[in-house]
Protein backbone atom coordinates (compact mmCIF):
# COMPACT_ATOMS: atom_id res chain seq x y z
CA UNK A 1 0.00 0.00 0.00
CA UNK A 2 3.03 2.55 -0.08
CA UNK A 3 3.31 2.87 -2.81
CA UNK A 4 -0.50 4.29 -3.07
CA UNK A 5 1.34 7.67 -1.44
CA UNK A 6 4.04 8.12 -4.33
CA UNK A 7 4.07 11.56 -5.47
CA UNK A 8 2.25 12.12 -9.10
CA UNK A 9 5.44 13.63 -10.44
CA UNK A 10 7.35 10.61 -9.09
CA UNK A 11 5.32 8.62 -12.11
CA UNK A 12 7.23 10.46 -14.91
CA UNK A 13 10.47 12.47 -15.41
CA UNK A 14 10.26 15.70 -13.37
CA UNK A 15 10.48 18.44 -15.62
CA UNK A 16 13.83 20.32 -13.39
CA UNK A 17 15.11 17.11 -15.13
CA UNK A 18 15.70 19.07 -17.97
CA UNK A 19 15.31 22.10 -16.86
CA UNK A 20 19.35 22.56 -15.84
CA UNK A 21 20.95 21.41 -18.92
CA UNK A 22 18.31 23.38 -21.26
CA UNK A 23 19.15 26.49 -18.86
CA UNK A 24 22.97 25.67 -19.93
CA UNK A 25 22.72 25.48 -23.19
CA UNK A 26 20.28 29.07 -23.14
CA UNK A 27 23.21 30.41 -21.13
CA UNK A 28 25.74 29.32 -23.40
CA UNK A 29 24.19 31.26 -26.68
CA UNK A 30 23.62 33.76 -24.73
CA UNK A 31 27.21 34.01 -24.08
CA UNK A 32 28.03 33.33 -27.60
CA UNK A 33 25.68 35.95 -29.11
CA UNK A 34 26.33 38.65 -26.61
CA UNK A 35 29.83 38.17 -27.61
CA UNK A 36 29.72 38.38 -31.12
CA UNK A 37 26.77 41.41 -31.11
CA UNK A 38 29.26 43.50 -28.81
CA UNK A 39 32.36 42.84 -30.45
CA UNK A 40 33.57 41.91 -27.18
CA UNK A 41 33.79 38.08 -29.18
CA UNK A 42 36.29 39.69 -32.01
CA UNK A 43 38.73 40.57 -29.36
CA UNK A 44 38.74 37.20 -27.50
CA UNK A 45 38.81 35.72 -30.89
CA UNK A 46 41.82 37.67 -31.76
CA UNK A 47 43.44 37.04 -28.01
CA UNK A 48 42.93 33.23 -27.73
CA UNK A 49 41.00 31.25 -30.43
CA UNK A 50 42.59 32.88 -33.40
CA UNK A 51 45.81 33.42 -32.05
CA UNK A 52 46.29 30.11 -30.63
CA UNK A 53 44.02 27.74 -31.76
CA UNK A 54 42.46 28.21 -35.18
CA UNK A 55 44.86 28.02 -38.13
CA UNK A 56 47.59 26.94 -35.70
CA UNK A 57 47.14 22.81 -36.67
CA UNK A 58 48.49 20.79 -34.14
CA UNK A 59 49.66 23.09 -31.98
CA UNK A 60 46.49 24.88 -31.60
CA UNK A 61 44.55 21.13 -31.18
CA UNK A 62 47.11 20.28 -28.32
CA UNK A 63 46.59 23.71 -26.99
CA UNK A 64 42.85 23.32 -26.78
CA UNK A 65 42.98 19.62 -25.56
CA UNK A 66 45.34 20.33 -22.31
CA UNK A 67 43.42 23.38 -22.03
CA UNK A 68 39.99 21.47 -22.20
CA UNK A 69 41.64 18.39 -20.04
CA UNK A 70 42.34 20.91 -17.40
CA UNK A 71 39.01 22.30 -16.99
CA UNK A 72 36.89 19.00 -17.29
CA UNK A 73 39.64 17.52 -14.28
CA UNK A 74 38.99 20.19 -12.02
CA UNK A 75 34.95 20.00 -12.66
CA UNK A 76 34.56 23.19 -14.74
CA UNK A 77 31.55 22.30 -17.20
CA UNK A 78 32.06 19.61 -20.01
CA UNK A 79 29.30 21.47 -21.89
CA UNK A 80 31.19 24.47 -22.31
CA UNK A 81 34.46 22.46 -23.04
CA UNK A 82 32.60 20.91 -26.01
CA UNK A 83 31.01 24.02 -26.45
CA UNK A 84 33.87 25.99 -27.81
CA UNK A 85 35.32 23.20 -29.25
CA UNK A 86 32.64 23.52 -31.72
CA UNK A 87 33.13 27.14 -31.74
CA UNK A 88 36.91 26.54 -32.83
CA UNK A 89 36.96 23.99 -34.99
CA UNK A 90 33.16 22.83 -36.18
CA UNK A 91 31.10 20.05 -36.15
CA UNK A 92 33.77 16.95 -36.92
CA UNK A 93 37.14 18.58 -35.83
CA UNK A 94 35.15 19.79 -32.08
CA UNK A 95 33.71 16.35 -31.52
CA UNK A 96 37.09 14.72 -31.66
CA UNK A 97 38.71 17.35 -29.61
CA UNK A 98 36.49 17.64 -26.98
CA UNK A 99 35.80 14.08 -26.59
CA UNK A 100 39.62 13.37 -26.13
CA UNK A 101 39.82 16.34 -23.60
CA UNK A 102 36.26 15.12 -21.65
CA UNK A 103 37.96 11.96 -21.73
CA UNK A 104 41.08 12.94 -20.48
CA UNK A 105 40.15 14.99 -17.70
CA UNK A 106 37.49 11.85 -16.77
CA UNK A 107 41.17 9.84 -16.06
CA UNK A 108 43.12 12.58 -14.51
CA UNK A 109 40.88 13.33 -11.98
CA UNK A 110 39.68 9.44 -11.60
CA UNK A 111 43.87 8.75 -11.07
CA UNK A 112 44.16 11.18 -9.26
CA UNK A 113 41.36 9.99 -6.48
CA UNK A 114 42.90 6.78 -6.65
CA UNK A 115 46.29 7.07 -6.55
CA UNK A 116 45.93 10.04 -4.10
CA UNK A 117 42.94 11.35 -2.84
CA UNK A 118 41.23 7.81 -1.39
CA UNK A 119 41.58 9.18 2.14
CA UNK A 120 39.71 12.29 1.02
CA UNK A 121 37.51 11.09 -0.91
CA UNK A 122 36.54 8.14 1.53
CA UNK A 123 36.14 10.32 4.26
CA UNK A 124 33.36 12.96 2.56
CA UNK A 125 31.55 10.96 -0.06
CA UNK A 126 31.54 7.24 1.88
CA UNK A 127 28.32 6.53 1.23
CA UNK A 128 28.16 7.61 -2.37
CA UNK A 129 31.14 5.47 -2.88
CA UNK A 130 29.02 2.37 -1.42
CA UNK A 131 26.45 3.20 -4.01
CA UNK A 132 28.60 3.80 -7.04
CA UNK A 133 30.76 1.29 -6.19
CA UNK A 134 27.68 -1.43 -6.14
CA UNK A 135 26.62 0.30 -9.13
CA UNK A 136 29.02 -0.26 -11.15
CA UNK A 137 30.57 -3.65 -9.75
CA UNK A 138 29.08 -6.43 -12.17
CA UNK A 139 28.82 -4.06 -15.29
CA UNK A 140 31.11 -1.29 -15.59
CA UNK A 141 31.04 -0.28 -18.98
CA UNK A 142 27.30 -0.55 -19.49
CA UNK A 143 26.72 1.08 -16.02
CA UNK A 144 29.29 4.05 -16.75
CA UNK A 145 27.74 4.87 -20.06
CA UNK A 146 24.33 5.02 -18.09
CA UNK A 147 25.55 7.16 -15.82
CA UNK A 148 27.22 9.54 -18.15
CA UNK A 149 23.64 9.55 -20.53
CA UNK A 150 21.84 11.43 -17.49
CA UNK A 151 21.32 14.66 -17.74
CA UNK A 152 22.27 15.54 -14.44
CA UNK A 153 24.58 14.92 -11.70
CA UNK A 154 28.05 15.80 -10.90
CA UNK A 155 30.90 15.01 -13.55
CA UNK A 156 33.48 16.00 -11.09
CA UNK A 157 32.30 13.58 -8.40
CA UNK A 158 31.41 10.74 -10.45
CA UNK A 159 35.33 10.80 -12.09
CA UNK A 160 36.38 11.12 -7.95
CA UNK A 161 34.12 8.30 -6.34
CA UNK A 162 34.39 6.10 -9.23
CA UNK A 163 38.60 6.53 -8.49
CA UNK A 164 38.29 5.22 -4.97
CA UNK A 165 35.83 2.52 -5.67
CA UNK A 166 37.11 -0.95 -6.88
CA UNK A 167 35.84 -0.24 -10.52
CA UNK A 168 38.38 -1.62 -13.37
CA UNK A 169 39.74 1.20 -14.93
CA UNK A 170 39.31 0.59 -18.41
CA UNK A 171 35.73 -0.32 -18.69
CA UNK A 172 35.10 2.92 -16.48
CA UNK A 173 36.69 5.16 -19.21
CA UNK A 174 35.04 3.48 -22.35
CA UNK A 175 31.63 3.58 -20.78
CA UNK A 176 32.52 7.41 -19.81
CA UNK A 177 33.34 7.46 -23.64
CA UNK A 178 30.57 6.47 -25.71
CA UNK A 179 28.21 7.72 -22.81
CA UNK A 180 29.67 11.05 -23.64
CA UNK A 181 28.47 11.21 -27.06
CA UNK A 182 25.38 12.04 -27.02
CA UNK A 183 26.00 15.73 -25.32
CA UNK A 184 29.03 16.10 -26.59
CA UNK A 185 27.66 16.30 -30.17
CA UNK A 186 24.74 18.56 -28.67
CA UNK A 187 26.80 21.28 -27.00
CA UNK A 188 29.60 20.86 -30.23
CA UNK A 189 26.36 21.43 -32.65
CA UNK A 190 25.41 24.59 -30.57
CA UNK A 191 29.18 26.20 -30.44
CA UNK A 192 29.39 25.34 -34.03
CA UNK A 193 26.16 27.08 -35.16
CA UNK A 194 26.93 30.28 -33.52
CA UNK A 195 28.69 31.72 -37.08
CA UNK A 196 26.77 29.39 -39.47
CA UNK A 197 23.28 28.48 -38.99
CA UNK A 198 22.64 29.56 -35.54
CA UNK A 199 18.84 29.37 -35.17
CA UNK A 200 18.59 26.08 -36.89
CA UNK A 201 21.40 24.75 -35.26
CA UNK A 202 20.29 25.40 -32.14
CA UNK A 203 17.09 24.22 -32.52
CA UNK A 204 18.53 20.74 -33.57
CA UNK A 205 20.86 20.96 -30.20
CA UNK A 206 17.92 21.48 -28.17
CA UNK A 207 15.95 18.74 -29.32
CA UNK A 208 18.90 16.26 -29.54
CA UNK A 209 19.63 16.98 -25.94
CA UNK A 210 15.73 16.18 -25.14
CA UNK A 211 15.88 12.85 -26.86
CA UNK A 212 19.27 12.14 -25.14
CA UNK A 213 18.05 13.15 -21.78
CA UNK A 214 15.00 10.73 -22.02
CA UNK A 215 16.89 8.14 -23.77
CA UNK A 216 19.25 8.65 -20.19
CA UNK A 217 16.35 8.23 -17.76
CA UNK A 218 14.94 5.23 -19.94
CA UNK A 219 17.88 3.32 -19.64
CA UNK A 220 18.36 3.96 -15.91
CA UNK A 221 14.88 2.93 -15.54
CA UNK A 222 15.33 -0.08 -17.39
CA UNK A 223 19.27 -1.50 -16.78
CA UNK A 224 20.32 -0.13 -13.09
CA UNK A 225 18.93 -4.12 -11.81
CA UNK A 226 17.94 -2.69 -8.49
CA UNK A 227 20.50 -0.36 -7.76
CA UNK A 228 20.38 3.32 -6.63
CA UNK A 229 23.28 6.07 -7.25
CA UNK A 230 20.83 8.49 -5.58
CA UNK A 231 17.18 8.64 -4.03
CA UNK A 232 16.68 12.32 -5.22
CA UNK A 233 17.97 10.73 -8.58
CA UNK A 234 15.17 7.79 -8.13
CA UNK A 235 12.73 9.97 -7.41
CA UNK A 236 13.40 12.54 -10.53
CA UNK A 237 13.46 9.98 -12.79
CA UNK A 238 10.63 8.28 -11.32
CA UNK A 239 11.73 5.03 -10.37
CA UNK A 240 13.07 3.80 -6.97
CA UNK A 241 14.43 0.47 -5.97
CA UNK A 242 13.00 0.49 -2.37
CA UNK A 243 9.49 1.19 -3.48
């Protein structure tokens, strides 16, 4: 009879669901536009994308990629990683170079919690450890591409617990891979359509990242086999495993 007193929304996705990342994405062309409009965007062009990055070949790629590795490591947003990615060097060249840096920070900062930071990292997050740990235990590759298809959560965290956990390494990162894709391509489309095609562009971001956000809470529904990475996740995604 408990679950008779289930909250309605608790039935489907909550809406705040997708709320945050389509709040991101509006921020980002915001960003982008305001920048361009003002001419503020000719001068940072000038300063650091033109200068170092575009028309620089390699150099400007390995720029960009340590750079991007950096900021996903230390938990700055992925989105905007891949977002000027696609801003510097389009659609195919920003979804190689932002998936090697999102990738690459993923294993710096997992390393790191592993080689260094399992005290830490024990100590604060012990319980979401326990759960991430469980979830990703029989599975890892199927489990971390499920994890990285939601639309929320913390990147930053996920890279740290999943370090201290006994997760195999390798699966982790080519779950974190392909789970990647599917916002990777979204925020790459967006920073790529901000000179070319803007308005259709981002149209075709924002509905890609719908389809991959409920594509994300499908398969958690449907593949997690009884295990929870977080109740408030459960219950936003309208499924929990003690109910």
């Amino acid at each position: 009879m408990a679950s008779s007193h289930r909250p309605a929304a608790v039935a489907g996705v909550r809406p705040r669901l997708l709320v945050k990342g389509l709040l991101i994405m509006l921020t980002l062309v915001a960003v982008g536009w305001g920048l361009k409009v003002s001419g503020v965007g000719g001068m940072l062009d000038v300063h650091w994308v033109d200068s170092e990055i575009k028309g620089h070949g390699l150099s400007g790629e390995v720029i960009f990629l340590a750079i991007g590795t950096v900021a996903v490591a230390v938990g700055l947003p992925r989105q905007a990683v891949c977002f000027l990615a696609g801003y510097a060097f389009g659609l195919g060249g920003g979804l190689v170079w932002s998936s090697l840096a999102s990738l690459a920070g993923c294993v710096v900062c997992f390393l790191y919690a592993r080689l260094l930071g399992r005290e830490l990292v024990m100590h604060r997050f012990a319980e979401r450890v326990r759960r991430v740990d469980d979830f990703l235990h029989d599975n890892p590759l199927t489990m971390a591409v499920l994890i990285r298809f939601l639309p929320v959560g913390s990147n930053l965290l996920t890279n740290l617990v999943a370090g201290v956990s006994s997760v195999r390494p390798l699966p982790f990162f080519a779950g974190t891979l392909i789970g990647y894709c599917p916002q990777t391509l979204v925020f790459v489309l967006l920073g790529s359509g901000i000179s070319v095609d803007p308005v259709l562009r981002t149209g075709l971001s924002v509905l890609l990242f719908v389809a991959s956000a409920l594509l994300g809470v499908f398969l958690y529904r449907r593949l997690r086999h009884g295990h929870s990475l977080d109740d408030s996740l459960d219950d936003d995604v309208g499924s929990s495993p003690d109910r």
